[in-house]
Protein backbone atom coordinates (compact mmCIF):
# COMPACT_ATOMS: atom_id res chain seq x y z
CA UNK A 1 -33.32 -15.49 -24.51
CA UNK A 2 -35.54 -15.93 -21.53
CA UNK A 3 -34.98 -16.66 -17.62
CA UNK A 4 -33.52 -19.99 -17.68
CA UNK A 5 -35.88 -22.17 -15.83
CA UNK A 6 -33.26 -24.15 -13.73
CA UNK A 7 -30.93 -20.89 -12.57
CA UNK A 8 -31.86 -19.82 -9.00
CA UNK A 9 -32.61 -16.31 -9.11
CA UNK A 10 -32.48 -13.42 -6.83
CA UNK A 11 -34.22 -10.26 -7.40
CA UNK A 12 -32.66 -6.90 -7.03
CA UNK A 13 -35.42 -4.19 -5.68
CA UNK A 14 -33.52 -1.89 -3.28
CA UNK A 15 -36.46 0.60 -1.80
CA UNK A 16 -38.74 -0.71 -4.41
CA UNK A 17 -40.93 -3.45 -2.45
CA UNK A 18 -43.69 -1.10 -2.40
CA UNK A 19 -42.72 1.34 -4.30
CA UNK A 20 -44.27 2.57 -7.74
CA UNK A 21 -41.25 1.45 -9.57
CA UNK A 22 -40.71 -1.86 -8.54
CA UNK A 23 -42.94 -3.66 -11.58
CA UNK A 24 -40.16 -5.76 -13.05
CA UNK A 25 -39.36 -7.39 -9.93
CA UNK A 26 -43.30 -7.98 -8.29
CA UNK A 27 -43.76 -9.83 -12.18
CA UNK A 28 -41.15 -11.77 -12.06
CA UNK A 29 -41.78 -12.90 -8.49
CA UNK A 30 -45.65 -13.16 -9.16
CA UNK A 31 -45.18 -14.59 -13.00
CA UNK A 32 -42.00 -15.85 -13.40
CA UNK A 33 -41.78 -20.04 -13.60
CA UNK A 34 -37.96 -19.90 -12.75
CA UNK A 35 -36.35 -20.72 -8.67
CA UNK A 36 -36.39 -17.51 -7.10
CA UNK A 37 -34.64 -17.77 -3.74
CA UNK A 38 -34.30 -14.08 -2.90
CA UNK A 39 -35.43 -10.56 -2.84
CA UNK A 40 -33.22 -7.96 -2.29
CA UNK A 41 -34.56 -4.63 -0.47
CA UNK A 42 -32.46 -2.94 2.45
CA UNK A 43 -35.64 -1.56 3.29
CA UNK A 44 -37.99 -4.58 4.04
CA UNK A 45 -35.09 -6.92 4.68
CA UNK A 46 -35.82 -10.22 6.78
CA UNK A 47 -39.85 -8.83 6.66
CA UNK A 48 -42.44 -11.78 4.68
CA UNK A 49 -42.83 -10.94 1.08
CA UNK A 50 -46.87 -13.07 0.76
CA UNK A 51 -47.41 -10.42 4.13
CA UNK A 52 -46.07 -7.01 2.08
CA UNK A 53 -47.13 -7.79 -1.47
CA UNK A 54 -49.99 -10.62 -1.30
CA UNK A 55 -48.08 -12.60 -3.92
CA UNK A 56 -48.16 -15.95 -2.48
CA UNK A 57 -44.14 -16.86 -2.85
CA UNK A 58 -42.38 -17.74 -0.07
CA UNK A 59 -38.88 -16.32 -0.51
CA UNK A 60 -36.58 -14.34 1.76
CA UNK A 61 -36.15 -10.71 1.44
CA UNK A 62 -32.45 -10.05 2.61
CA UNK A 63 -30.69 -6.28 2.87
CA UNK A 64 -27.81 -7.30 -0.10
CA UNK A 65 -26.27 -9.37 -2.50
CA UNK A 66 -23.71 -10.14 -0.49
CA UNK A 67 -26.61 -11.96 2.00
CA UNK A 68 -28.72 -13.23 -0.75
CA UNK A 69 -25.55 -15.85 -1.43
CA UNK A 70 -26.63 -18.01 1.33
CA UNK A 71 -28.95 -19.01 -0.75
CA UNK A 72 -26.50 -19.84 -3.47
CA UNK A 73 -28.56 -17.36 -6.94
CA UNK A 74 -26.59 -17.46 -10.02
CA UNK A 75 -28.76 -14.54 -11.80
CA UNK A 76 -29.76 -11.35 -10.72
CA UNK A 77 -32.46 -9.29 -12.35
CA UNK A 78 -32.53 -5.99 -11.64
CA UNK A 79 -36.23 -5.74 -10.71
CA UNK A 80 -37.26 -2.01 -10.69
CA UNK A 81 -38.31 0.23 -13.70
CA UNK A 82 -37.33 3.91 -12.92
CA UNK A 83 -38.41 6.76 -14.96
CA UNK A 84 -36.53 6.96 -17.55
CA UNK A 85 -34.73 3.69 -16.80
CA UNK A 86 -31.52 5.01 -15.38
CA UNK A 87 -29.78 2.44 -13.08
CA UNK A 88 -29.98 4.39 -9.90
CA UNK A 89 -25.96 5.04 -8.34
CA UNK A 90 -26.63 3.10 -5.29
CA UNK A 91 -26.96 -0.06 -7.51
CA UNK A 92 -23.73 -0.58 -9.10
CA UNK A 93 -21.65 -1.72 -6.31
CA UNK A 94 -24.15 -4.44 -5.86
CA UNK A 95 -24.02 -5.40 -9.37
CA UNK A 96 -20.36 -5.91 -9.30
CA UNK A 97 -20.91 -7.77 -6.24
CA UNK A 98 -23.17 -10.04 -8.03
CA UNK A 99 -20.62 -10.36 -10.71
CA UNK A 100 -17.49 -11.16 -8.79
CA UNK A 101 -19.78 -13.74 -6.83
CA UNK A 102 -20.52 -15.78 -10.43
CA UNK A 103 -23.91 -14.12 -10.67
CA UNK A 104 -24.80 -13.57 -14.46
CA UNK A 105 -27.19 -9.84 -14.64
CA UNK A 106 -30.53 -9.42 -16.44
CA UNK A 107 -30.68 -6.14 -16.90
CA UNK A 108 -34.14 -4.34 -18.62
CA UNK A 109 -33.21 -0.48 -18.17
CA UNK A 110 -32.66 1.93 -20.45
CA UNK A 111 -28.65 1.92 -19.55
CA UNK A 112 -26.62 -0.85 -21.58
CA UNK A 113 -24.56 -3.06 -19.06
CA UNK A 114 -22.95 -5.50 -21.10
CA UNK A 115 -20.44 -3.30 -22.89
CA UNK A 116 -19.11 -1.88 -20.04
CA UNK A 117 -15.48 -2.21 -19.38
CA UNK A 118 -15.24 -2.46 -15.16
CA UNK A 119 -18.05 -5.07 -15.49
CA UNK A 120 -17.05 -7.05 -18.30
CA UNK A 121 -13.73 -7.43 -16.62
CA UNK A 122 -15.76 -9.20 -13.66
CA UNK A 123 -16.89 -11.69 -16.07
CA UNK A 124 -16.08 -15.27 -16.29
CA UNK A 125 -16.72 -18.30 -18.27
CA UNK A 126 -20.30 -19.40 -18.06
CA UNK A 127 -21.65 -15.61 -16.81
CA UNK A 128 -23.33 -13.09 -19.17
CA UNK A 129 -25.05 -10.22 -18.97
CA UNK A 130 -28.28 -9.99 -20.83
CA UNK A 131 -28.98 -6.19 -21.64
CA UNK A 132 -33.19 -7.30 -22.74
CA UNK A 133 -33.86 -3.52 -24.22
CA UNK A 134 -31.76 -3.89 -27.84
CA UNK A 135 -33.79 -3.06 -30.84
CA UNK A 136 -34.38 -6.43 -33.21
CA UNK A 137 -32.28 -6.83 -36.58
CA UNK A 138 -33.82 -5.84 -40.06
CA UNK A 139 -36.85 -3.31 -38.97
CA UNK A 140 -39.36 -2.22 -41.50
CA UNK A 141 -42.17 0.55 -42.08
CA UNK A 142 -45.47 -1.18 -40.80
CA UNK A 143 -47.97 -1.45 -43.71
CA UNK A 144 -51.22 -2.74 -41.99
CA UNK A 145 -50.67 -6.52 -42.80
CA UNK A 146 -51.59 -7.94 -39.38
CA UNK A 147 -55.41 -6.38 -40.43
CA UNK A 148 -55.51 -9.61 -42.63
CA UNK A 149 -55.02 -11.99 -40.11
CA UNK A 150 -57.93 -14.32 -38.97
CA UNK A 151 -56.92 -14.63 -35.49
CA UNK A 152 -58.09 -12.56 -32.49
CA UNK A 153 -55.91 -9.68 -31.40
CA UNK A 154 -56.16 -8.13 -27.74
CA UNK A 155 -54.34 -5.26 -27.03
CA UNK A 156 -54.33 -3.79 -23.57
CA UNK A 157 -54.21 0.29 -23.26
CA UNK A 158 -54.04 2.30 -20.30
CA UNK A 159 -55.16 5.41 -18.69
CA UNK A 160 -50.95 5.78 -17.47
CA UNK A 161 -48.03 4.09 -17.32
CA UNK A 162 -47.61 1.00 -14.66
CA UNK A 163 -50.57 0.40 -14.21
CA UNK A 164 -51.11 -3.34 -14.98
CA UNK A 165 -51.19 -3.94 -18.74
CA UNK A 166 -48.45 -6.66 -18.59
CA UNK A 167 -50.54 -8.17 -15.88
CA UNK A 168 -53.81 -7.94 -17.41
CA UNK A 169 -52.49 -9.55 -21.10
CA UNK A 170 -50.65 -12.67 -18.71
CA UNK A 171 -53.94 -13.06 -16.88
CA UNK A 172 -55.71 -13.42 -20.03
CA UNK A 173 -53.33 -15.61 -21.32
CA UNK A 174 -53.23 -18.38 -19.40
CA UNK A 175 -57.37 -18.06 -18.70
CA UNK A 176 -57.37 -18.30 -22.66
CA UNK A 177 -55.67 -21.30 -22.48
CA UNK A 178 -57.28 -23.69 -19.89
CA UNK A 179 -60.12 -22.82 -22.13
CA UNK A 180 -58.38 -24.54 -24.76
CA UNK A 181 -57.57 -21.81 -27.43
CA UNK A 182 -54.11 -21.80 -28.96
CA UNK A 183 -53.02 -18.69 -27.18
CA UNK A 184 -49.78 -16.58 -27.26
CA UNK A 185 -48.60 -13.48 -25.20
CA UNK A 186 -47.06 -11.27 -27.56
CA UNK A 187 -44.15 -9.30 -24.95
CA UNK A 188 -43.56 -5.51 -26.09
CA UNK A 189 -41.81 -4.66 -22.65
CA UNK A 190 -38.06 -5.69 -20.68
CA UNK A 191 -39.96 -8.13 -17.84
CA UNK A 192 -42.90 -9.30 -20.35
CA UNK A 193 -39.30 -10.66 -22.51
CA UNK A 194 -37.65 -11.59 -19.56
CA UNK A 195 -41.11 -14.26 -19.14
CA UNK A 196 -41.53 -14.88 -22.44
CA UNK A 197 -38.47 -15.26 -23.88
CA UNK A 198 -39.62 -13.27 -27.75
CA UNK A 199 -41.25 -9.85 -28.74
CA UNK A 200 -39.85 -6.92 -29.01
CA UNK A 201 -38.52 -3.66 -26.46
CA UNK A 202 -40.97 -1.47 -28.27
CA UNK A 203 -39.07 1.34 -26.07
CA UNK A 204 -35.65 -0.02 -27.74
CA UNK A 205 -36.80 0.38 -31.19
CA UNK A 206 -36.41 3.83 -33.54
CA UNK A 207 -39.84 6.03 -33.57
CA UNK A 208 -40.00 5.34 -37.36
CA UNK A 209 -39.94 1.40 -37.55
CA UNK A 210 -41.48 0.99 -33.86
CA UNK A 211 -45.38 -0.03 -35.51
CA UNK A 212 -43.14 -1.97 -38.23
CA UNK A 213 -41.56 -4.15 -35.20
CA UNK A 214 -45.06 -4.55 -33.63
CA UNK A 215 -46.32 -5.74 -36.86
CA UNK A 216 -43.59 -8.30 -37.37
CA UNK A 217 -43.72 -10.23 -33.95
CA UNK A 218 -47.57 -10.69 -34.97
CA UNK A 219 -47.35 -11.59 -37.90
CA UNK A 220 -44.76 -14.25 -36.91
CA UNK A 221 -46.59 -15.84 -34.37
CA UNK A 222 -50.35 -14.46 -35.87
CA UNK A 223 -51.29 -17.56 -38.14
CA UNK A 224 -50.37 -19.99 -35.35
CA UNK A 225 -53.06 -19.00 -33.02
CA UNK A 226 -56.23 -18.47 -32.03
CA UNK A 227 -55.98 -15.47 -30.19
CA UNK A 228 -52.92 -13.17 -29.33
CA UNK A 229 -52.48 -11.09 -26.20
CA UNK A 230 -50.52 -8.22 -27.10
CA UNK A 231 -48.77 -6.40 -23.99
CA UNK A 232 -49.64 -2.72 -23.42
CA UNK A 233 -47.32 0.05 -23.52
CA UNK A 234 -47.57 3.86 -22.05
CA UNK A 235 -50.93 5.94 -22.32
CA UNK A 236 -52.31 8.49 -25.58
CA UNK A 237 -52.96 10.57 -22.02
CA UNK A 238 -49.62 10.80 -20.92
CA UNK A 239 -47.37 13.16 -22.69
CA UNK A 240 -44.41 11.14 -22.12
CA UNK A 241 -45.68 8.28 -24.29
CA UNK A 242 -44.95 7.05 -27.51
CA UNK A 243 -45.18 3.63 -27.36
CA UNK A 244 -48.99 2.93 -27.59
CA UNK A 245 -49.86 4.65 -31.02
CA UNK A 246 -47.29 2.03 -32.74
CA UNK A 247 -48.97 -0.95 -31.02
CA UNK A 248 -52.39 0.19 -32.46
CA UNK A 249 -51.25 0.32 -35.95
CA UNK A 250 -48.48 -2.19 -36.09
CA UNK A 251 -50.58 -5.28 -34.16
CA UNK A 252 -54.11 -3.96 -36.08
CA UNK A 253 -56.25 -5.28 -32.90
CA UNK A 254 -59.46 -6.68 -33.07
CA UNK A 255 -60.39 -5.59 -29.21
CA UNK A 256 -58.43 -3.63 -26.87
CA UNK A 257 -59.18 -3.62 -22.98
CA UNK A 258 -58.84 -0.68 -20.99
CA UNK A 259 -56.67 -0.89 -17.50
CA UNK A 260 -56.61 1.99 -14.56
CA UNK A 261 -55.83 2.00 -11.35
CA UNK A 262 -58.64 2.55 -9.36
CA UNK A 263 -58.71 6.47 -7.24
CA UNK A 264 -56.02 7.59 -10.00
CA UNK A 265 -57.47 11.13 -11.49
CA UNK A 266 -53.95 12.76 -12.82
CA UNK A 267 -51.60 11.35 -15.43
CA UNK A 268 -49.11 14.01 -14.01
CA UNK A 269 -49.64 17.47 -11.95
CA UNK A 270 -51.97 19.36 -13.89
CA UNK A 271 -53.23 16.57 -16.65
CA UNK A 272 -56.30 14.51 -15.54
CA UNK A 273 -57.33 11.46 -16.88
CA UNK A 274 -60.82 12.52 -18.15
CA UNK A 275 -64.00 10.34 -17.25
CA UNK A 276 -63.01 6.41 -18.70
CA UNK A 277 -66.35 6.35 -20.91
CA UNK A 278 -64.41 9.39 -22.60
CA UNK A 279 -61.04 7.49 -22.77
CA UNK A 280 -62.74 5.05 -24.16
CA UNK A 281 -64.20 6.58 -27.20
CA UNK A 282 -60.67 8.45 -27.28
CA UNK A 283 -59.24 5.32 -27.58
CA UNK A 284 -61.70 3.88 -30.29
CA UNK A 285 -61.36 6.55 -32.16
CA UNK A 286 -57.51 6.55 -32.46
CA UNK A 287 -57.83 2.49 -33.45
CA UNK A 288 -60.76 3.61 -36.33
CA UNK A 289 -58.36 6.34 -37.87
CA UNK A 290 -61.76 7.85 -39.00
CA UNK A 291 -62.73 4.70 -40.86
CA UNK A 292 -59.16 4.09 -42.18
CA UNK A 293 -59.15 0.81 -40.37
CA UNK A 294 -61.97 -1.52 -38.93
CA UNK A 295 -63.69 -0.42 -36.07
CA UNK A 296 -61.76 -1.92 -32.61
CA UNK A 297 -64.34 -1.49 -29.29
CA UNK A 298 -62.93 -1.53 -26.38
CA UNK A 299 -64.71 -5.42 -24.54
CA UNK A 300 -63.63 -4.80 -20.97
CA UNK A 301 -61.77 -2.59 -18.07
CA UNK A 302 -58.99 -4.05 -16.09
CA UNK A 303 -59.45 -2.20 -12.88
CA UNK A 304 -56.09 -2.25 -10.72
CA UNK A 305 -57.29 -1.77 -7.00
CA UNK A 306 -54.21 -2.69 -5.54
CA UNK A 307 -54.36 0.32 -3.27
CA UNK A 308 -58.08 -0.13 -2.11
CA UNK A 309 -59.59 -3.13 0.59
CA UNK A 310 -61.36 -5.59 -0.83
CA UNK A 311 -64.58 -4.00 -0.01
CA UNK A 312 -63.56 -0.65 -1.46
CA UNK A 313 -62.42 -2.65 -4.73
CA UNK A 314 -65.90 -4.62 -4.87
CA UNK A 315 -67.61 -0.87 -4.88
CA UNK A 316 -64.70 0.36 -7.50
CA UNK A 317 -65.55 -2.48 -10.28
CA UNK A 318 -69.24 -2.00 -9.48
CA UNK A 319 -68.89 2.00 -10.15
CA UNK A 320 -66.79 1.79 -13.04
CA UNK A 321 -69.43 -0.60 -14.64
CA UNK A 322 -72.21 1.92 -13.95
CA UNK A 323 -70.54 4.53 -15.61
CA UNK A 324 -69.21 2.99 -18.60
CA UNK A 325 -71.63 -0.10 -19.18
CA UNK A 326 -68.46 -1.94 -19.58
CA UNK A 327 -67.40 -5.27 -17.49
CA UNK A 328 -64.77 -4.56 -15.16
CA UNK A 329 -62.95 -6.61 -13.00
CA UNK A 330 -59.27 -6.78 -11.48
CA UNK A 331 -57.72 -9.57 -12.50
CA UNK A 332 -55.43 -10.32 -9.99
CA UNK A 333 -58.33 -10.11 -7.32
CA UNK A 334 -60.92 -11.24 -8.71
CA UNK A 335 -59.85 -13.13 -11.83
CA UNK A 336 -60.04 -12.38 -15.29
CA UNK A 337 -63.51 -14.36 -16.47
CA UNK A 338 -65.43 -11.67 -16.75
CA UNK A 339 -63.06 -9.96 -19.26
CA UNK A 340 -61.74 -13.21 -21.34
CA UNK A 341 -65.96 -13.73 -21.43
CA UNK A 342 -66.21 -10.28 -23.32
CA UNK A 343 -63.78 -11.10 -25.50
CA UNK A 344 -65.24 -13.95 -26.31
CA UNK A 345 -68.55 -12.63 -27.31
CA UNK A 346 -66.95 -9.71 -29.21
């Protein structure tokens, strides 16, 4: 299942415009190839969303569901990605708003919609409610295979959560592409499968088969292609995390590229995020397994900058390359060449 490409969408983002959990919604409206005809935020409501945001979309931002049917959506996606993903309480009388107005709900948080009795009574012919984060059918143990593949596999890691990995693997994508290499974006997140339409909710999936599910999507889609650009998940810095160790193993990459967000120096209160020339090594070290597996360098930094001018960003890429004698770049500034040509000479 994917975002139907001819159902007019509106995106629900209450307080989340700017916010830090508002990723969902910013990639659909930046990525997403489906009618979007409005945003939803109280906060910024009748503001210009190219003006807040830089994403170059023109599409009202209106204060509620109820005003967003002027413009006639038939599917809301709930656009924000809360810690924990808990639907926040404030939300649910808009999502039975949405549902008594014909809306069907995309829904990527943690908390299951569809089997809910006062919505699923709000449901009529023709309206469903797609809950993305369900585990796949008939899981296994990962065993390593996708190490035998002959294609390329890129696997973005981070220095924290949120911090552009989606972004970064999309970006190099599509540059991958116009360059004429049979190229696939493997999803391992709710909004990368709301674009996509296949992958897997690594978060969804049981600790034990969560490297098996990795290694299954690849190896599906693995002999097919050229190269594969396997979505990022969490941080081996944040304690939280669990998701990135499984990606390592189960997708067996051939390069990994490193993303930050530029000025960031905690993970949380009281656990910095070391130098990136020693998350680097951390990070090729963890891929190596002490010579267990082939040796995976990490090609390139995806530097996120959203928070600097474009000045301050030039000076960020410059510094990071100083220090680490690795190309940086931010993508969505300044394009993704200079990673997709490191790649390409790994």
């Amino acid at each position: 299942m994917r975002l139907a490409l001819n159902q007019r969408v509106a995106v629900l983002l209450h307080n989340e415009l700017l916010g830090r959990h508002g990723k969902t919604g910013l990639s659909i409206l930046r990525y997403s190839e489906a009618p979007i005809v409005a945003v939803i935020d109280r906060e910024y409501a009748g503001k210009s969303l190219t003006e807040l945001t830089g994403i170059k979309r023109d599409v009202p931002i209106v204060a509620s569901v109820a005003a967003a049917l002027e413009y006639q959506p038939q599917v809301l996606v709930i656009g924000i990605a809360p810690k924990g993903g808990v639907l926040p309480d404030d939300y649910w009388h808009e999502l039975k708003n949405a549902l008594s107005a014909g809306m069907s709900i995309v829904n990527g948080l943690h908390t299951p919609l569809a089997s809910m009795p006062d919505l699923k009574a709000l449901l009529k012919p023709g309206q469903v409610i797609w809950d993305v984060r369900k585990e796949p059918p008939n899981l296994d143990v990962a065993s390593g295979l996708a190490r035998n593949l002959a294609c390329q596999r890129v696997l973005t890691v981070g220095t924290d959560m949120s911090v552009g990995k989606m972004s970064t693997s999309l970006e190099l994508h599509w540059a991958s592409r116009l360059r004429g290499l049979r190229s696939k974006f493997i999803a391992t997140g709710q909004t990368g499968l709301m674009l996509e339409g296949d992958g897997v909710p690594l978060d969804a999936v049981r600790v034990d088969f969560a490297a098996g599910a990795v290694e299954q999507v690849v190896m599906r889609y693995g002999k097919n292609y050229d190269i594969l650009h396997i979505e990022g998940q969490g941080s081996l810095l944040h304690p939280g995390s669990t998701a990135t160790l499984p990606l390592i193993r189960g997708s067996q990459p051939t390069q990994m590229i490193l993303v930050h967000r530029a000025g960031q120096t905690e993970v949380l209160n009281g656990v910095p995020i070391p130098p990136l020339s020693e998350v680097v090594k951390l990070y090729e070290t963890v891929a190596r397994a002490g010579g267990a597996f082939a040796s995976v360098p990490v090609v390139g930094i995806s530097l996120n900058t959203k928070d600097l001018d474009e000045s301050q960003a030039l000076d960020a890429v410059a510094k990071t390359e100083t220090e680490t004698g690795i190309p940086c770049t931010d993508p969505i500034r300044f394009g993704v060449d200079k990673l997709l040509n490191a790649l390409m000479q790994g």
